[in-house]
Protein backbone atom coordinates (compact mmCIF):
# COMPACT_ATOMS: atom_id res chain seq x y z
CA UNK A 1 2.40 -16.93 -19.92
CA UNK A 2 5.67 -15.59 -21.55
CA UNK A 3 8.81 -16.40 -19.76
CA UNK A 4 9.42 -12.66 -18.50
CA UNK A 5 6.33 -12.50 -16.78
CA UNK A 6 6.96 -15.92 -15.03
CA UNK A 7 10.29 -14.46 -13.75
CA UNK A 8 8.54 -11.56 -12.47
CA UNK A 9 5.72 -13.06 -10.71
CA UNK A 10 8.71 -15.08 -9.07
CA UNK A 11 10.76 -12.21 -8.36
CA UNK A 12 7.90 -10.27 -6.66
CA UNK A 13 6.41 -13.49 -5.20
CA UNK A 14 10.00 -14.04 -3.06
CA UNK A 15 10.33 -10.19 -1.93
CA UNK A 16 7.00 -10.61 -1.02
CA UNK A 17 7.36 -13.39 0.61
CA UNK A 18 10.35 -11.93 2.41
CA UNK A 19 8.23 -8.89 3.78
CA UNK A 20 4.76 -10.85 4.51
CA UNK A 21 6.18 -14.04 6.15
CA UNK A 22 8.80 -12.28 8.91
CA UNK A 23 6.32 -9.55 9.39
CA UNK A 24 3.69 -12.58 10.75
CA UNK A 25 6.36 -14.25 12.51
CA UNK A 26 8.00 -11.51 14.15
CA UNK A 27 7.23 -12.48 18.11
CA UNK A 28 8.98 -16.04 17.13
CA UNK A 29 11.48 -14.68 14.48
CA UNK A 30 12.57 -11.24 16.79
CA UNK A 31 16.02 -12.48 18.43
CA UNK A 32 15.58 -9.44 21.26
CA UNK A 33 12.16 -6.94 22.60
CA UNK A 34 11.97 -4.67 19.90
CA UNK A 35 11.88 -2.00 22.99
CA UNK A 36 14.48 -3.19 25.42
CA UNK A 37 16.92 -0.29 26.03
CA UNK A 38 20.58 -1.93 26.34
CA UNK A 39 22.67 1.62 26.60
CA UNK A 40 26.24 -0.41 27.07
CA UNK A 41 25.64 -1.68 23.67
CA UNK A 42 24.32 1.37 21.85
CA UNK A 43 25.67 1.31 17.75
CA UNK A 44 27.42 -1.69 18.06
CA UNK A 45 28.29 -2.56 14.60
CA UNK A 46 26.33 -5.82 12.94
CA UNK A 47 27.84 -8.85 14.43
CA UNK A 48 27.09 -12.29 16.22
CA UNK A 49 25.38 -10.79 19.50
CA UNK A 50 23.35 -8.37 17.09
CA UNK A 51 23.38 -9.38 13.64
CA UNK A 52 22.08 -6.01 11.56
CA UNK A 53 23.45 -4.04 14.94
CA UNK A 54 21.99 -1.72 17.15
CA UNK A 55 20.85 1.63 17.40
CA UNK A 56 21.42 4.60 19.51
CA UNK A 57 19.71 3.14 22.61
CA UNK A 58 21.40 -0.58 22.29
CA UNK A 59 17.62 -2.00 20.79
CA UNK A 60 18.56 -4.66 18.49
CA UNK A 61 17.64 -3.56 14.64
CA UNK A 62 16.95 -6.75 13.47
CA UNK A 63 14.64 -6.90 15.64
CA UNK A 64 12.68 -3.50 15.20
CA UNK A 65 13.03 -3.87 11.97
CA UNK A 66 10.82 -7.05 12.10
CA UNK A 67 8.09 -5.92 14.11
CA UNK A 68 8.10 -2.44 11.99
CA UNK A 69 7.21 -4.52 8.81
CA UNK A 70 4.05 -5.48 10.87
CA UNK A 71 3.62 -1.57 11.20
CA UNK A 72 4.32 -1.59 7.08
CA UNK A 73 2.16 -4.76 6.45
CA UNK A 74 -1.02 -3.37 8.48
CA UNK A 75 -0.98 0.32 7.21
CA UNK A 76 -0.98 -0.79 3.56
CA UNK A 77 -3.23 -3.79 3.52
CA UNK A 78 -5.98 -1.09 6.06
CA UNK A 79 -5.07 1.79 3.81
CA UNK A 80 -5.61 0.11 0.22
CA UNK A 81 -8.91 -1.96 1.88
CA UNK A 82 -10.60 1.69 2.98
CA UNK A 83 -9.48 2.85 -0.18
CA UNK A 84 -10.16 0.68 -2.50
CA UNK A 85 -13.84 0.04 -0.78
CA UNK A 86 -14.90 3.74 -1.15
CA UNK A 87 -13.38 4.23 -4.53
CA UNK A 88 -15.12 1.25 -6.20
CA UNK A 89 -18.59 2.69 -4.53
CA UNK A 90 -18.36 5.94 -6.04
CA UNK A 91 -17.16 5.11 -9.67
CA UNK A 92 -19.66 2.69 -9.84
CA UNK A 93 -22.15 5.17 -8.90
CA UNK A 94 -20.74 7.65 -10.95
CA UNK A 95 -20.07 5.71 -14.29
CA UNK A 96 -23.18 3.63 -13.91
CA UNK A 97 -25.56 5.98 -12.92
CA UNK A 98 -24.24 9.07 -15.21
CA UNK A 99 -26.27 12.22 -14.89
CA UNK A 100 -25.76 14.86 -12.41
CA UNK A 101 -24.19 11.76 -10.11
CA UNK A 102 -21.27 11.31 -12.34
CA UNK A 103 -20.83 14.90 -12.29
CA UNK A 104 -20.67 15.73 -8.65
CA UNK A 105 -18.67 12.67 -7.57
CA UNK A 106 -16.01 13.34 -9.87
CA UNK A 107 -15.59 16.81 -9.32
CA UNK A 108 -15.14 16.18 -6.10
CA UNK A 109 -12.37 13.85 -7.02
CA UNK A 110 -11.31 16.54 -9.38
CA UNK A 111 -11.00 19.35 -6.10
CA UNK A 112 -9.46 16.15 -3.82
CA UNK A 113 -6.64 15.62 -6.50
CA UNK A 114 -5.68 19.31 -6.77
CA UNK A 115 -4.02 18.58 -3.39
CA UNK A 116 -0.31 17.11 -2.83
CA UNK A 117 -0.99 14.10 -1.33
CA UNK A 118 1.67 13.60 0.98
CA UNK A 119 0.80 16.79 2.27
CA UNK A 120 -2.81 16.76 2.57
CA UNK A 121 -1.79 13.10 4.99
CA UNK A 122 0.36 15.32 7.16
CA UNK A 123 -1.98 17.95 7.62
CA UNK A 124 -4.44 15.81 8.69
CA UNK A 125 -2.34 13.71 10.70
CA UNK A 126 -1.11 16.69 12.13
CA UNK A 127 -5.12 17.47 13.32
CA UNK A 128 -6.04 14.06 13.79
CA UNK A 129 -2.45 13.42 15.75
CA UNK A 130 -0.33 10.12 15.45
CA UNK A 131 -1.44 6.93 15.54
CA UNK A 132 -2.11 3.90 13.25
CA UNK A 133 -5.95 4.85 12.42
CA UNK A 134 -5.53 7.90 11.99
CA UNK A 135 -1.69 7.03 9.19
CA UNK A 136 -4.43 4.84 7.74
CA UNK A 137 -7.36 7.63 7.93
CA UNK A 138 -5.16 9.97 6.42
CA UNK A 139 -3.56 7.63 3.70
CA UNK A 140 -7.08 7.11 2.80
CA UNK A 141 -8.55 10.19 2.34
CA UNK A 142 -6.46 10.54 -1.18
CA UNK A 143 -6.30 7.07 -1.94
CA UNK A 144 -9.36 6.62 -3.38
CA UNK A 145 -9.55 9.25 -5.94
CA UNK A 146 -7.79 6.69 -8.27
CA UNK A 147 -9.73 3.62 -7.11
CA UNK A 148 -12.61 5.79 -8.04
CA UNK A 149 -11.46 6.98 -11.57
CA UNK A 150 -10.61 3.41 -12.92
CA UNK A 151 -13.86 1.93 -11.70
CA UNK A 152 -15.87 4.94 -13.28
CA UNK A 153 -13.72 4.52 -16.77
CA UNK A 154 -14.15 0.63 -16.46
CA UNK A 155 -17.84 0.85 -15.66
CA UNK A 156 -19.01 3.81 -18.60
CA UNK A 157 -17.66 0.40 -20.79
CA UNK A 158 -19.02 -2.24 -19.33
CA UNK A 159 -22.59 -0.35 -18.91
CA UNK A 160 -23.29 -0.33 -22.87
CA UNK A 161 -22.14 -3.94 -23.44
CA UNK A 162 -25.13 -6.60 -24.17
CA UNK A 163 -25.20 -8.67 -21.39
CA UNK A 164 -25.55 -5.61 -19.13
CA UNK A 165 -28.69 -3.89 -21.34
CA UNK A 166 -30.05 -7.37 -21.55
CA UNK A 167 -30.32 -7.37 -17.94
CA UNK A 168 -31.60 -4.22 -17.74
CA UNK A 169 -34.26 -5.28 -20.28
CA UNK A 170 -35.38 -8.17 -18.01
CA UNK A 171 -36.38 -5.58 -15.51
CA UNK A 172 -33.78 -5.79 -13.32
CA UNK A 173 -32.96 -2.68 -10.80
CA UNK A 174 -29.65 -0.44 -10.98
CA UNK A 175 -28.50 -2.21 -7.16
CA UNK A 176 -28.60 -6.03 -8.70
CA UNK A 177 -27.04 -4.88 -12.09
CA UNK A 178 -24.46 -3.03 -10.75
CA UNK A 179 -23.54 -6.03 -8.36
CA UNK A 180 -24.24 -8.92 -10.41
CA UNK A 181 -22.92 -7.78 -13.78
CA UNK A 182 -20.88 -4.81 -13.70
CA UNK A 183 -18.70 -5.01 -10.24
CA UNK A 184 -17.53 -8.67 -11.35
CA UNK A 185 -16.24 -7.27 -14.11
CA UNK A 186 -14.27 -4.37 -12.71
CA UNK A 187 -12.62 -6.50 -10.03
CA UNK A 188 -9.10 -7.27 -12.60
CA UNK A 189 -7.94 -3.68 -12.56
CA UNK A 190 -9.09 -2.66 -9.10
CA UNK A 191 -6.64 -5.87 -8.17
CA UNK A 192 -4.22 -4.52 -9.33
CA UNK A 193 -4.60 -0.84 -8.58
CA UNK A 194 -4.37 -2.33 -4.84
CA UNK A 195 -1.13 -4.01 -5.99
CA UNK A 196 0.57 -1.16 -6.19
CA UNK A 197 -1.32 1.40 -3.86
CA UNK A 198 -0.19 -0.85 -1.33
CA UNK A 199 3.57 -0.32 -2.35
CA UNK A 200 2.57 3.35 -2.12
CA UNK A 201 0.84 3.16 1.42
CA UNK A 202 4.19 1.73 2.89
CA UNK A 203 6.27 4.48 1.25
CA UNK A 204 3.59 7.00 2.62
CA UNK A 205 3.51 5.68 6.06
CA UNK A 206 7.42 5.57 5.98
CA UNK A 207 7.26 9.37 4.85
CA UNK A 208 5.43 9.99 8.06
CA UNK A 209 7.09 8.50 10.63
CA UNK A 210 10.16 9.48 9.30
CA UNK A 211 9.17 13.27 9.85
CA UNK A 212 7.59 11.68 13.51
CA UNK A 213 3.80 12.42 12.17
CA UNK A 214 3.16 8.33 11.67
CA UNK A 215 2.83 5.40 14.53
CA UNK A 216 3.05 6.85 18.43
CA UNK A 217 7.17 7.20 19.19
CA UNK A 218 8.27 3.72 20.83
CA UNK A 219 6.54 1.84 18.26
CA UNK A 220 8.94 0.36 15.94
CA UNK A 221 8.39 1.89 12.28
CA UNK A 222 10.68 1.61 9.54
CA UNK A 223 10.06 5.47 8.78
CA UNK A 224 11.18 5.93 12.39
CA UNK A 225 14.32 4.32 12.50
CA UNK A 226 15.35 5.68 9.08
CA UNK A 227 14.76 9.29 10.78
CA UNK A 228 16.89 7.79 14.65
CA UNK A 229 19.69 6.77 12.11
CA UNK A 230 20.12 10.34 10.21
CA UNK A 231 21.83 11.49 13.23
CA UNK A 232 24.50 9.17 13.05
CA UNK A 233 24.45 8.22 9.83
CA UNK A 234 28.72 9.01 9.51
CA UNK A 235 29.28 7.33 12.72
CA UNK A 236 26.55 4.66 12.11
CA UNK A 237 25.50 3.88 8.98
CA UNK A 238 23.99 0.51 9.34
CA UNK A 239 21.05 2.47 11.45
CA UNK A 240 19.78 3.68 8.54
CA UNK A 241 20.89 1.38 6.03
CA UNK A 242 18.76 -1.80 7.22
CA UNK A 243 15.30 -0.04 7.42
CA UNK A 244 16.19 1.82 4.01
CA UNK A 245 16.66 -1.29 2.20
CA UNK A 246 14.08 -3.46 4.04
CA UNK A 247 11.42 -0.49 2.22
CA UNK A 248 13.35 -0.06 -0.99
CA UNK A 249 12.85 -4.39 -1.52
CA UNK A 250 9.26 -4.22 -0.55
CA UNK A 251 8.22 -1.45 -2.68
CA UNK A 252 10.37 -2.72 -5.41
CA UNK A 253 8.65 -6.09 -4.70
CA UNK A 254 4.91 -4.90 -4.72
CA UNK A 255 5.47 -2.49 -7.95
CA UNK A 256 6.71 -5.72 -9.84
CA UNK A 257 4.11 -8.09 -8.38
CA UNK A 258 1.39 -5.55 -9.47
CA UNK A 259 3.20 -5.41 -13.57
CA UNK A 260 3.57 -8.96 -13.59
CA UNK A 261 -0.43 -9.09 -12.58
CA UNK A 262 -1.36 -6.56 -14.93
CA UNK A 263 0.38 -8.48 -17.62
CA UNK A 264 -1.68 -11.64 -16.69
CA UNK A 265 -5.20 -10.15 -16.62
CA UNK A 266 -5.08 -7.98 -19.44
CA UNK A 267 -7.01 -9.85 -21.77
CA UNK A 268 -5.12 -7.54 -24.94
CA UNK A 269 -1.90 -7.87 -23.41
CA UNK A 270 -2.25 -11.79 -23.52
CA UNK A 271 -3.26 -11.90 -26.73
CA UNK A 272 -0.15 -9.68 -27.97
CA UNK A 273 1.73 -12.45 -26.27
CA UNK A 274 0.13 -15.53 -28.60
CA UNK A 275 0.34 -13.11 -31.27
């Protein structure tokens, strides 16, 4: 592994680490209730009693902002799971089986990708109303167009290589060959597809709750305090600043964990490196 890559894979590996690990210790890490109201002390400035401040009803941001990376941290891990799960079905249906198959399922990723997908979510969150299965619903109703692409482009290879026809040849039926030899084989890309879907599914969700469409109101959500903070943002910047930052490092962190992954499971991009 070239010494670039090892610095990335560290890099992402501590923002990671910085989003994943208070996000599961929030009740012990949280210094205040995320929801206590504490009106006396509404936009105090960061200091000892509240260390990132507080926001326009006195709650403590350090806290909220804790217990909204659990919001962050369940929405993308759901969103990419659902995603990623119906995606790899249909490409492998579509690239494996071929025929008039391949040619339905991907035209109706085709018709599915002619929509905006930020605003295909808020439409249907907007019928579905808000509420963390139904961020996650809508997140996924896009999301696995491209899980379903790479599979299908990974899988029309794979299908034509020996080991697969030899298989075939044995007598074997589509459901254990597509299983047993082609899915293994697919699994390095779809990894890292999630990598940075995920990094996508946090932005998204932000997106949402920042125009009040994401979790129910009262639920701390990093999308939600970014859009409590625009109204004071000259008077109080630090509302907005902590929960902008806290999603700028953990996109930034997924996007480089995911090229620091690609880089290691690309078999050509390995060799380019002993080369």
């Amino acid at each position: 592994m070239r010494r670039a890559e090892t610095r990335a894979i560290v890099l992402a590996a501590l923002l990671g680490a910085g989003f994943l690990l208070p996000a599961l210790l929030a009740p012990w890490l949280a210094p205040y209730d995320p929801l206590a109201v504490e009106l006396a002390a509404a936009l105090e400035p960061p200091g000892a009693a509240h260390w990132l401040g507080s926001d326009e009803q006195g709650a403590d941001i350090l806290s909220r902002l804790l217990y909204g990376a659990r919001v962050s941290l369940l929405v993308g891990v759901a969103t990419v799971a659902l995603s990623a799960t119906l995606g790899v079905a249909v490409g492998l249906a579509a690239g494996y089986l071929g025929g008039w198959w391949d040619q339905a399922l991907m035209r109706l990723v085709d018709v599915l990708l002619a929509f905006p997908g930020l605003l295909l979510a808020i439409a249907l969150v907007a019928v579905l109303g808000p509420g963390l299965a139904n961020v996650v619903i809508a997140l996924s109703a896009l999301g696995w167009t491209g899980f379903a692409r790479l599979v299908r482009g990974q899988v029309l290879w794979i299908k034509e290589l020996d080991y697969v026809l030899a298989a075939q040849a044995t007598g074997a039926g589509d459901l254990r060959v597509m299983a047993g030899h082609v899915l293994p084989n697919v699994l390095s890309p779809v990894i890292v597809q999630a990598s940075f879907a995920v990094a996508g599914a946090i932005l998204a969700e932000a997106s949402l709750s920042f125009l009040g469409l994401g979790v129910p109101v009262g639920v701390p959500s990093w999308g939600a305090m970014l859009a409590e903070g625009k109204h004071v943002l000259l008077e109080a910047p630090h509302v907005s600043m902590a929960p902008g930052l806290a999603i700028m490092a953990v996109v930034l962190g997924f996007n480089l964990f995911g090229d620091a992954l690609n880089d290691v499971l690309d078999p050509r991009r390995r060799q380019d490196g002993r080369g």
